[in-house]
C-alpha atoms as a PDB file:
ATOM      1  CA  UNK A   1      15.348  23.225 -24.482  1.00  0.00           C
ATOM      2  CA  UNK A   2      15.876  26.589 -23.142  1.00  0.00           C
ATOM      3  CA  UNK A   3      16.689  26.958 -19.581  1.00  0.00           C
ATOM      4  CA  UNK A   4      13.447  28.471 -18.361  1.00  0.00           C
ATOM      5  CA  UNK A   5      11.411  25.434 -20.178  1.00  0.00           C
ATOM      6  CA  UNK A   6      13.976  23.098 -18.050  1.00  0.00           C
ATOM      7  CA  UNK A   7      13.217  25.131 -15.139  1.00  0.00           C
ATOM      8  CA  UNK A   8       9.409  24.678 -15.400  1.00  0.00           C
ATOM      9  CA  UNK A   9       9.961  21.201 -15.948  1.00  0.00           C
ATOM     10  CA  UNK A  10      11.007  20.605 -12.921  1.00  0.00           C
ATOM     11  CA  UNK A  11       9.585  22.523 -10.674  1.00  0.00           C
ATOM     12  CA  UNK A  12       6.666  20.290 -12.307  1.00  0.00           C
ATOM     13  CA  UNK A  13       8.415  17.479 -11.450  1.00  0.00           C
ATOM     14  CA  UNK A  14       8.943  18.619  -7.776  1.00  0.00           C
ATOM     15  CA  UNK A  15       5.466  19.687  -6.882  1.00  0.00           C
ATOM     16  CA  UNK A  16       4.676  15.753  -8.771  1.00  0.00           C
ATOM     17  CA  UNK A  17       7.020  13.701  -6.029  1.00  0.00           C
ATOM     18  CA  UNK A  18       5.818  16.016  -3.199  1.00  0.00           C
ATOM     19  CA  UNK A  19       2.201  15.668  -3.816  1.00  0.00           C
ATOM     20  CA  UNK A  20       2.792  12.147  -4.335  1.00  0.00           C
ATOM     21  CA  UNK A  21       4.601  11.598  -1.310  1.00  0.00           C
ATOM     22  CA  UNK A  22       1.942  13.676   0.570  1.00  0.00           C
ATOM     23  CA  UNK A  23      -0.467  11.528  -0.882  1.00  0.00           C
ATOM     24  CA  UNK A  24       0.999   7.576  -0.124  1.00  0.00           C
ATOM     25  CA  UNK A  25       3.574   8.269   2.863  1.00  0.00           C
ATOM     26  CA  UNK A  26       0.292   7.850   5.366  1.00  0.00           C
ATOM     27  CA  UNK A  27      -0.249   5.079   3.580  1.00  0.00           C
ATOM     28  CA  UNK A  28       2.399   3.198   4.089  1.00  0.00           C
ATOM     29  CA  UNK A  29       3.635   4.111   7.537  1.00  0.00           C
ATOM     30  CA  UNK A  30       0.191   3.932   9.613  1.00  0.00           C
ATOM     31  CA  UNK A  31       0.356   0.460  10.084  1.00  0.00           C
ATOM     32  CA  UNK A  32      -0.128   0.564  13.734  1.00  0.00           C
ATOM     33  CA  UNK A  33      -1.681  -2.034  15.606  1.00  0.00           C
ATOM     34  CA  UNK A  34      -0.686  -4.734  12.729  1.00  0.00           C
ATOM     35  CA  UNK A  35       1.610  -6.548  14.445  1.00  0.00           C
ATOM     36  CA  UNK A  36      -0.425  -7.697  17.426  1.00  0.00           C
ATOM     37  CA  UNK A  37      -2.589  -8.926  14.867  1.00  0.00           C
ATOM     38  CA  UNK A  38      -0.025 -10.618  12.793  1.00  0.00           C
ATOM     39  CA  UNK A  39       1.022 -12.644  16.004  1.00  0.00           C
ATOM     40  CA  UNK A  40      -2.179 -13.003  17.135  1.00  0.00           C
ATOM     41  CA  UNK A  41      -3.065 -15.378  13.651  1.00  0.00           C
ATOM     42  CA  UNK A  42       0.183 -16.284  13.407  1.00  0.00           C
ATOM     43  CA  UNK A  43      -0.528 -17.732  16.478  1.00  0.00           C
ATOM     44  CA  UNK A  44      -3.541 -19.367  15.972  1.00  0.00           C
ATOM     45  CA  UNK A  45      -2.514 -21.038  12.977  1.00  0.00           C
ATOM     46  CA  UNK A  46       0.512 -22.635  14.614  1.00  0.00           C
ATOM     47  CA  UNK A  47      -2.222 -24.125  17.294  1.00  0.00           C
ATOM     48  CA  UNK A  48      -4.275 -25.122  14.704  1.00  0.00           C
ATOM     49  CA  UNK A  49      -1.288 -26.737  12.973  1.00  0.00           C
ATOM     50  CA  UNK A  50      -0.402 -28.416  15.657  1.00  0.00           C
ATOM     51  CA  UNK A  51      -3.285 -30.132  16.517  1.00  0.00           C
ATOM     52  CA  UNK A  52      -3.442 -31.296  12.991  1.00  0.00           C
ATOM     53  CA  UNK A  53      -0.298 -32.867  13.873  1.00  0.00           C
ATOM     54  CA  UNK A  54      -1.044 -34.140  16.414  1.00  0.00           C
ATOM     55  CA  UNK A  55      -3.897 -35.846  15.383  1.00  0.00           C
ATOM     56  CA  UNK A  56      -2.189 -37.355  12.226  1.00  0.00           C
ATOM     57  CA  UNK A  57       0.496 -38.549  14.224  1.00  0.00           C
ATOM     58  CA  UNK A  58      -1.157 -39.566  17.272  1.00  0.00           C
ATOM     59  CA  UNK A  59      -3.402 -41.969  14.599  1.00  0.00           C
ATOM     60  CA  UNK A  60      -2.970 -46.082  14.302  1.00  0.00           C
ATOM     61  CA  UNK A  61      -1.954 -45.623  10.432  1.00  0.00           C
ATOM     62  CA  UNK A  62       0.955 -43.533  11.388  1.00  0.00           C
ATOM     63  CA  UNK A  63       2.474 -45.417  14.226  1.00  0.00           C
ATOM     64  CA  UNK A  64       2.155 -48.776  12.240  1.00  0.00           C
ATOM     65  CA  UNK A  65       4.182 -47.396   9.013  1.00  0.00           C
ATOM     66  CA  UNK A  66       6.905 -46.099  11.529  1.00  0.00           C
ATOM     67  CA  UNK A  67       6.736 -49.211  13.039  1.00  0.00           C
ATOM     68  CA  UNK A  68       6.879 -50.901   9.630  1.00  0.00           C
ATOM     69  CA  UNK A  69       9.863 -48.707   8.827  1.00  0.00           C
ATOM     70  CA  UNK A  70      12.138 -49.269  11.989  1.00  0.00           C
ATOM     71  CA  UNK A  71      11.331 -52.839  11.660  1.00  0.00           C
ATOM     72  CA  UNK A  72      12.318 -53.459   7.777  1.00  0.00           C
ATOM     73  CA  UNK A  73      15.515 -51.211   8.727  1.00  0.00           C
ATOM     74  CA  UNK A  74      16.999 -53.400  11.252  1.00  0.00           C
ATOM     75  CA  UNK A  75      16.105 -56.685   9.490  1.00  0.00           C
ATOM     76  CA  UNK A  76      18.296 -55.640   6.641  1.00  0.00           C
ATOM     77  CA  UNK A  77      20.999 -57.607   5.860  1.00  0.00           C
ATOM     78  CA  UNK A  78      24.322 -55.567   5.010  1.00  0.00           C
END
């Protein structure tokens, strides 16, 4: 390769990665606003999972097995 090929090749290569980086740097960088938004459904699904929760554990079915639990734990013999 003679030195004026290698010098084409990368000035090729340099106009490549700056039109490239022209290209996807807005991309990834205008990403303003996004975290309100993340917080604000991150948010909601917390609430959401906690009345879930809530409702599971606030339930007869639940309360009985943990009652069922504690009660065959300390009525084991050691």
């Amino acid at each position: 390769m003679t030195t004026s090929s290698s010098t084409r090749i990368a000035a090729v290569a340099h106009r490549t990665r700056a039109a490239l980086t022209r290209r996807f740097l807005p991309a990834t960088s205008a990403d303003a606003g996004m975290s309100t938004v993340e917080y604000a459904v991150g948010t909601i699904a917390a609430a959401a999972f906690g009345a879930v929760l809530y409702t599971v554990v606030s339930g007869d079915s639940i309360t009985d097995a943990l009652s069922g639990i504690i009660e065959q734990a300390l009525n084991t013999s050691v």
